[in-house]
N, C-alpha and C. Protein backbone atom coordinates (compact mmCIF):
# COMPACT_ATOMS: atom_id res chain seq x y z
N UNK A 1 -103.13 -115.08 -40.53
CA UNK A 1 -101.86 -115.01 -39.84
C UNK A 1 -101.27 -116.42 -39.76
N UNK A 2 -99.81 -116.52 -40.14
CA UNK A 2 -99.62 -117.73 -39.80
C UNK A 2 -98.66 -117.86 -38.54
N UNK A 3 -98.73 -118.99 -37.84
CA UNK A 3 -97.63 -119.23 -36.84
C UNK A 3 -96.79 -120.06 -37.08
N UNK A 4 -95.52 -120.28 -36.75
CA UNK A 4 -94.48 -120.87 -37.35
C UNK A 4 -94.07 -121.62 -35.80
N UNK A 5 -93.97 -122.94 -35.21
CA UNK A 5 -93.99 -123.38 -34.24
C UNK A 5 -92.50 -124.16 -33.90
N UNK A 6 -91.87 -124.16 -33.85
CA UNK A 6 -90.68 -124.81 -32.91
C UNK A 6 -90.55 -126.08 -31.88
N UNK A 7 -90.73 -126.93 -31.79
CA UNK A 7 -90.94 -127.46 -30.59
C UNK A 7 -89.76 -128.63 -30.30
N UNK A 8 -88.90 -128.75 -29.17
CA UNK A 8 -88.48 -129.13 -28.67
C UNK A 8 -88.62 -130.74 -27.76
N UNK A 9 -88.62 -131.66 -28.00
CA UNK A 9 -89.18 -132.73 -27.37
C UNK A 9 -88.89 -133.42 -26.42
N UNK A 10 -89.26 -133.77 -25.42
CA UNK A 10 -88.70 -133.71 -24.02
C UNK A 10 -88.43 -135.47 -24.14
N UNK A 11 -86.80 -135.47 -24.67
CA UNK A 11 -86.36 -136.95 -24.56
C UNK A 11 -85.51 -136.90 -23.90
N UNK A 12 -85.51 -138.16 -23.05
CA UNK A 12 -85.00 -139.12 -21.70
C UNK A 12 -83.10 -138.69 -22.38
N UNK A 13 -82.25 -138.06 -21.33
CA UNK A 13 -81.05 -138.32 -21.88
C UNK A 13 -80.49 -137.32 -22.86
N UNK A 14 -81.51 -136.34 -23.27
CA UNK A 14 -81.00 -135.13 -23.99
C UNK A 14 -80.79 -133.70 -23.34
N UNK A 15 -79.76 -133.31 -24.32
CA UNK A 15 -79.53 -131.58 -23.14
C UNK A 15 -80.35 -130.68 -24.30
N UNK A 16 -80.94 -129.58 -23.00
CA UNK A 16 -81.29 -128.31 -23.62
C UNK A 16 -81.06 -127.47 -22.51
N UNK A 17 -79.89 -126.39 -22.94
CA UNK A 17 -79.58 -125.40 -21.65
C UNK A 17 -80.56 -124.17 -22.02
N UNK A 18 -81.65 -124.04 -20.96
CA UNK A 18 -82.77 -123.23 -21.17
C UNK A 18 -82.18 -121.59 -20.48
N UNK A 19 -80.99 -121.62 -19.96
CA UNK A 19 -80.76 -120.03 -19.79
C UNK A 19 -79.62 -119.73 -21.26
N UNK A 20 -79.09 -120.60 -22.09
CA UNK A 20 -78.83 -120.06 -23.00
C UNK A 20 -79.38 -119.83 -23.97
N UNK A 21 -80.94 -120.59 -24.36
CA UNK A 21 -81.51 -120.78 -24.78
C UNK A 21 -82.39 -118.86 -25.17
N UNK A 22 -82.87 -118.99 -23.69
CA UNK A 22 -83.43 -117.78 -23.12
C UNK A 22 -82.92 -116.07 -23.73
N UNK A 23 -81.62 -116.61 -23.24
CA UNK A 23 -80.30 -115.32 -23.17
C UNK A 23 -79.49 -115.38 -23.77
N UNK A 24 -79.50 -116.23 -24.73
CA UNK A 24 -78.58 -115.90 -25.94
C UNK A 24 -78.91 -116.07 -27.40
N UNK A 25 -79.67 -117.17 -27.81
CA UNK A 25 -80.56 -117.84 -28.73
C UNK A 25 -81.50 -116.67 -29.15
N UNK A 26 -82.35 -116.92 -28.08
CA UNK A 26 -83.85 -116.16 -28.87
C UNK A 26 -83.59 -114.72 -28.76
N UNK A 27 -82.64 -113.67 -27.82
CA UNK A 27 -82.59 -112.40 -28.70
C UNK A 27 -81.53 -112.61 -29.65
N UNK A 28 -80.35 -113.24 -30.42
CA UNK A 28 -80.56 -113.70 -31.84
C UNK A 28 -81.72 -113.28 -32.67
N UNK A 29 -82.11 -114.54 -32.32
CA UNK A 29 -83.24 -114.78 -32.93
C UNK A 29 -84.37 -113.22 -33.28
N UNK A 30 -84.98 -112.96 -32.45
CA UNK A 30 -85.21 -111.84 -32.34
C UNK A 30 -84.69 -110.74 -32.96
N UNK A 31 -83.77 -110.41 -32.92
CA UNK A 31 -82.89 -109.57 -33.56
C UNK A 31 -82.80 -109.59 -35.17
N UNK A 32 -82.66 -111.05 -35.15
CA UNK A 32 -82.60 -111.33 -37.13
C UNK A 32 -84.24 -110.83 -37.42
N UNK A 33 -84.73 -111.73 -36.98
CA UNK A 33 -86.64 -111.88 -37.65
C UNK A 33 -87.31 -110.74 -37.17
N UNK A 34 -87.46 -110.12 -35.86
CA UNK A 34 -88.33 -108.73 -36.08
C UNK A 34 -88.14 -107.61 -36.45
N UNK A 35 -87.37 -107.27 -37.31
CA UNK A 35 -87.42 -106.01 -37.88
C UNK A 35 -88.14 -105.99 -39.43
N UNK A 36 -87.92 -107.33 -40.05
CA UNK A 36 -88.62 -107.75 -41.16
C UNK A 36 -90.30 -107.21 -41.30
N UNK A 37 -90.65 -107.32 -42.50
CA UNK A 37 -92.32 -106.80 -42.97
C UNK A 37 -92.83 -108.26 -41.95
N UNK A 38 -94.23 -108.01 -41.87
CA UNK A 38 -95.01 -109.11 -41.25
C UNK A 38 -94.94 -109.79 -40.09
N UNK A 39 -93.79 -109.38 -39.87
CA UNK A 39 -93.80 -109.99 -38.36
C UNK A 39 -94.25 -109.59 -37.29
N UNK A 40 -95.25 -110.31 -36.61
CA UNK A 40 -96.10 -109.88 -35.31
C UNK A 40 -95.60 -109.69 -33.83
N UNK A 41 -95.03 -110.76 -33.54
CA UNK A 41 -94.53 -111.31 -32.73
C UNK A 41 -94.32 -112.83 -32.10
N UNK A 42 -93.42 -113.13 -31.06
CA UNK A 42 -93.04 -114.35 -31.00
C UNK A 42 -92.87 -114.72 -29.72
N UNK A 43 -93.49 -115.77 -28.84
CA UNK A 43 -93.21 -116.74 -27.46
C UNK A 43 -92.57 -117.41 -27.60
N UNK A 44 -92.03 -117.65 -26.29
CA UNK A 44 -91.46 -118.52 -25.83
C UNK A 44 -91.89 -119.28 -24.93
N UNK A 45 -92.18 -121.07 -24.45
CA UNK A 45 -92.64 -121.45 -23.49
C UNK A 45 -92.08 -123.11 -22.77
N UNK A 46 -92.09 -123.18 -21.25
CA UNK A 46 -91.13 -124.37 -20.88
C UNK A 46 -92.50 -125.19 -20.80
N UNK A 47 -92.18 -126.24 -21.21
CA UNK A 47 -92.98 -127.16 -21.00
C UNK A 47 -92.64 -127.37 -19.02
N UNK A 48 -93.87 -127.83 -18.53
CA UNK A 48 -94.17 -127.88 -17.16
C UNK A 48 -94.48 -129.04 -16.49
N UNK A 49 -95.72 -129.69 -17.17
CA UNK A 49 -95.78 -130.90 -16.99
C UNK A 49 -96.87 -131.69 -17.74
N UNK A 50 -97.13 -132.62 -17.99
CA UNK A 50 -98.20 -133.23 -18.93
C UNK A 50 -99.73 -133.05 -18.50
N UNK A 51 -100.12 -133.87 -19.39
CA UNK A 51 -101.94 -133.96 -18.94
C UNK A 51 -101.84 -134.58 -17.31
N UNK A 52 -101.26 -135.27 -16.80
CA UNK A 52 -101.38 -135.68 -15.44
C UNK A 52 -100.51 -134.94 -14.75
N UNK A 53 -100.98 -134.19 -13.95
CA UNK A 53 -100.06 -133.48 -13.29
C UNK A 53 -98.96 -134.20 -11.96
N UNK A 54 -97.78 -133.47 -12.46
CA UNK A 54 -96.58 -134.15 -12.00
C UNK A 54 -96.02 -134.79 -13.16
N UNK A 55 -96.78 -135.33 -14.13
CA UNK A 55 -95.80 -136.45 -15.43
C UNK A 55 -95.41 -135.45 -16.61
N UNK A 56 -94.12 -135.80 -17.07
CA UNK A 56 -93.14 -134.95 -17.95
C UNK A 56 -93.83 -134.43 -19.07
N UNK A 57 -93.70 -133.05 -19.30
CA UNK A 57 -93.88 -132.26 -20.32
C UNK A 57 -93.21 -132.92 -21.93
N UNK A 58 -94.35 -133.21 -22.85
CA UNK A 58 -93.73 -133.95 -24.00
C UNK A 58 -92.79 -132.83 -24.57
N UNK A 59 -92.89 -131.53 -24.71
CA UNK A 59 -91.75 -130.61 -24.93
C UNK A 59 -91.01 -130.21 -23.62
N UNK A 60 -89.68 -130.06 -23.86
CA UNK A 60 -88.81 -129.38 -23.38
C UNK A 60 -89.26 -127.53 -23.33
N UNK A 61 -88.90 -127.36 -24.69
CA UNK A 61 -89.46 -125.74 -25.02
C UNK A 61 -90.54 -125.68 -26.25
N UNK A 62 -91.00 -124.75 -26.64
CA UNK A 62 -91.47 -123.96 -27.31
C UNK A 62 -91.47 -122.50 -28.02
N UNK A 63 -91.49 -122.47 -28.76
CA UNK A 63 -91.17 -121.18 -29.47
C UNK A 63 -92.29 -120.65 -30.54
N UNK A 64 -92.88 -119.67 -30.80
CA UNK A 64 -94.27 -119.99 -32.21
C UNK A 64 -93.80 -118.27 -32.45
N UNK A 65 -93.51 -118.14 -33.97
CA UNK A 65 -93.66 -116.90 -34.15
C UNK A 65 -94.46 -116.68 -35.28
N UNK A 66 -94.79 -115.11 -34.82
CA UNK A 66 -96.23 -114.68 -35.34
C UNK A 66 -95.69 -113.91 -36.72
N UNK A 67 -96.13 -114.27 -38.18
CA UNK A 67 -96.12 -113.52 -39.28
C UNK A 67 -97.54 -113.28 -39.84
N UNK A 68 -97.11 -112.73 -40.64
CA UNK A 68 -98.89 -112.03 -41.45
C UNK A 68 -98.80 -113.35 -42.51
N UNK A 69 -97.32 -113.43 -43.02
CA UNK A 69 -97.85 -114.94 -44.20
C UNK A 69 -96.55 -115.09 -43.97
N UNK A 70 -96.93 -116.68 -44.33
CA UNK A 70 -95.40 -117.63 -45.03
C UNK A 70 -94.29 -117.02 -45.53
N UNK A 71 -94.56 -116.54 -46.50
CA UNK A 71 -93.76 -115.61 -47.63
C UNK A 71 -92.82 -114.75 -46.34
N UNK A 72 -93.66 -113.56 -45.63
CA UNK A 72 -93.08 -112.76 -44.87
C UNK A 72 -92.00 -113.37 -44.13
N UNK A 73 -92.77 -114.81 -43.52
CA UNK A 73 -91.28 -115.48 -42.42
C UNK A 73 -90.47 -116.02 -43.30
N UNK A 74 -90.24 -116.87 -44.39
CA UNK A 74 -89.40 -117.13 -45.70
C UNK A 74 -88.70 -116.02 -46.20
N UNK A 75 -89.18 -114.56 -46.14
CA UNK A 75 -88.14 -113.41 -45.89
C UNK A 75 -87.56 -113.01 -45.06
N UNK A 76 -87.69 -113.26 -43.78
CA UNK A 76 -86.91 -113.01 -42.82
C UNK A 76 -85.80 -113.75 -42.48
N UNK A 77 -86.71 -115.19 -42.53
CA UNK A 77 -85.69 -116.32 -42.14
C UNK A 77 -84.16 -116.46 -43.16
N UNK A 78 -84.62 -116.84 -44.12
CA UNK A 78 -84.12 -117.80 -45.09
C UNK A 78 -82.29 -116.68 -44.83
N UNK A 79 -82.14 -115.33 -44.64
CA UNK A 79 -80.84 -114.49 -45.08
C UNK A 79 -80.69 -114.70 -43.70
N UNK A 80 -81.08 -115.43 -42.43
CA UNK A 80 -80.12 -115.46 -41.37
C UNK A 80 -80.37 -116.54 -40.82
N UNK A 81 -80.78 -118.07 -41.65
CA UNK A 81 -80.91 -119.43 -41.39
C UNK A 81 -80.08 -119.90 -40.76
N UNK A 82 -78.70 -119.88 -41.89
CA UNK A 82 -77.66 -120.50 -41.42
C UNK A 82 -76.80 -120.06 -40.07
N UNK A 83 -77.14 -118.73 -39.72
CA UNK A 83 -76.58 -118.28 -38.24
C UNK A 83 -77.78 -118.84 -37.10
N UNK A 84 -78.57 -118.73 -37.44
CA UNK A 84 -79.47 -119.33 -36.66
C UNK A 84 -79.45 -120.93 -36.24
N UNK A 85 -79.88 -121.56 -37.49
CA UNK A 85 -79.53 -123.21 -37.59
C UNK A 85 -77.92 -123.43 -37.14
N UNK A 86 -77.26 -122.81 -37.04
CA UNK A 86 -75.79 -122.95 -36.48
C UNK A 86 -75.69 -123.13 -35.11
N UNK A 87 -76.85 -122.22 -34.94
CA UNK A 87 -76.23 -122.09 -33.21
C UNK A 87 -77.02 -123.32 -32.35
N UNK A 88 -77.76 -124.14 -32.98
CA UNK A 88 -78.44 -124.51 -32.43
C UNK A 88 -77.43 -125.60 -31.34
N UNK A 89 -76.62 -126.46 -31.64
CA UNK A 89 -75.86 -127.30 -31.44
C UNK A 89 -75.25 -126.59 -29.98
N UNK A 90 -75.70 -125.53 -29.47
CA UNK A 90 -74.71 -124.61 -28.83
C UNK A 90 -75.74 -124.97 -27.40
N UNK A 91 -77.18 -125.08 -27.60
CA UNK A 91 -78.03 -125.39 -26.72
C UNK A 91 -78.99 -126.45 -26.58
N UNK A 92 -78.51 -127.47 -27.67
CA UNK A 92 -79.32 -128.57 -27.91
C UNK A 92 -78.67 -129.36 -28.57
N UNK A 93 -79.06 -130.75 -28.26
CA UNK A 93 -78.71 -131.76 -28.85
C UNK A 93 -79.87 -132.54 -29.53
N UNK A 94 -81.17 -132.13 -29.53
CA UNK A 94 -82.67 -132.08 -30.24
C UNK A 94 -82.40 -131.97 -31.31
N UNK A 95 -82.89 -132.77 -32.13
CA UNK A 95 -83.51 -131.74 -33.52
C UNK A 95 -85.03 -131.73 -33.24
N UNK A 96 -85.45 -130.46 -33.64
CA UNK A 96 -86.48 -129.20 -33.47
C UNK A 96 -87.49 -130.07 -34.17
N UNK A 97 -88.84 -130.10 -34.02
CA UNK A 97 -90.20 -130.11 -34.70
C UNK A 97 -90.99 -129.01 -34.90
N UNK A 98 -90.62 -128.99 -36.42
CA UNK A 98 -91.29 -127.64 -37.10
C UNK A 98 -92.67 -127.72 -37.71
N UNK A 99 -93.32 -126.61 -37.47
CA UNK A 99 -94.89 -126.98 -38.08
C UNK A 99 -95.26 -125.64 -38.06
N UNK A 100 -95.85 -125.08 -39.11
CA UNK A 100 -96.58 -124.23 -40.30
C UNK A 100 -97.74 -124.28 -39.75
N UNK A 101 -98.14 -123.38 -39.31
CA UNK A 101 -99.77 -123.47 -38.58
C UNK A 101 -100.63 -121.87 -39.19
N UNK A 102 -102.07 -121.93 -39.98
CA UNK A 102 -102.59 -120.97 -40.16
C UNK A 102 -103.47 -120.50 -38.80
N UNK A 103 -103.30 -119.58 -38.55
CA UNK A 103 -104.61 -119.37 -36.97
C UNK A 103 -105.77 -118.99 -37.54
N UNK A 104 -106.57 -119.77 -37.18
CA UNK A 104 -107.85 -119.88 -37.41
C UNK A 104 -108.63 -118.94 -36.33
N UNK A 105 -108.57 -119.32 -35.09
CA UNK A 105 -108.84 -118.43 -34.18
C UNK A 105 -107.85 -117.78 -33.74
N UNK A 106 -108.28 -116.64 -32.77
CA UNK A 106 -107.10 -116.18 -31.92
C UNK A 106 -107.71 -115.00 -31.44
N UNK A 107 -107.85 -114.88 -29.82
CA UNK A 107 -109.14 -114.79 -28.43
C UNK A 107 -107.84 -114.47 -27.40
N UNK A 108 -107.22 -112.80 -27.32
CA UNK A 108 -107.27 -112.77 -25.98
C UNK A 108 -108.22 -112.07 -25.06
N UNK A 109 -107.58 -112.19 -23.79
CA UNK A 109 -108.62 -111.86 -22.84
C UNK A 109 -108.72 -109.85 -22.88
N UNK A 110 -109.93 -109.50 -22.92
CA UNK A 110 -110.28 -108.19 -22.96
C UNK A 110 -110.08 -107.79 -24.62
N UNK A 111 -109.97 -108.30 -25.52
CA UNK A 111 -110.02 -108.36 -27.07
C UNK A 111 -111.64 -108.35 -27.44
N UNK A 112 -111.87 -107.66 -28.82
CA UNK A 112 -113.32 -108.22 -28.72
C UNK A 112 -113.43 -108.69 -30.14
C-alpha cells in the first residue's frame, strides 16, 4: 500500500485557513480521488504541538492518502490536478511537502 503524504509546515507569518481547508478543500478533494480503483482512504490531521509540550507543531496540517499503488493515485490525481493544485492559493500561502511513502507496517487497534 502506498501513502501519499501532504504536509503543511508550520512557518512564522504564513496563512492556512483550516475551516476552509476542512470544508471546502478536502471534500474536493475527496470527491475527485475516491471514487477511483485503489483508493483506500484518506486523513486529515492539525498539528498540536511538538516533542515538548506547549512548543509549535512543525506542521500546520496533514493530509496522507491511502492507495493500493502509485499508479492507482497517478490515476486519480493527475485528470483533476489542476483543479486541485488551483485551489490551493485559496487556503494557503505554503507550498505543500510531498512524500511517496510505501507502508511497511500498519497495526490498528483490535486488527490482528
Amino acid at each position: 500500500m502506498i501513502k501519499i503524504s501532504i504536509l503543511y509546515p508550520n512557518r512564522e507569518g504564513s496563512r492556512f485557513d483550516m475551516e476552509y481547508y476542512l470544508n471546502v478543500h478536502m471534500p474536493l478533494s475527496i470527491e475527485c480521488l475516491s471514487p477511483a480503483a485503489g483508493f483506500v482512504g484518506v486523513t486529515v490531521e492539525q498539528g498540536v504541538s511538538g516533542a515538548e509540550p506547549g512548543s509549535s507543531p512543525a506542521y500546520i496540517a496533514m493530509c496522507d492518502y491511502l492507495f493500493d499503488s502509485l499508479d492507482d493515485f497517478m490515476a486519480a490525481f493527475l485528470p483533476h490536478a489542476e483543479r486541485l493544485q488551483g485551489d490551493i492559493p485559496r487556503y494557503t500561502d505554503l507550498t505543500p511537502v510531498i512524500q511517496v511513502n510505501e507502508i511497511k507496517i500498519q497495526r490498528w487497534v483490535g486488527s490482528d
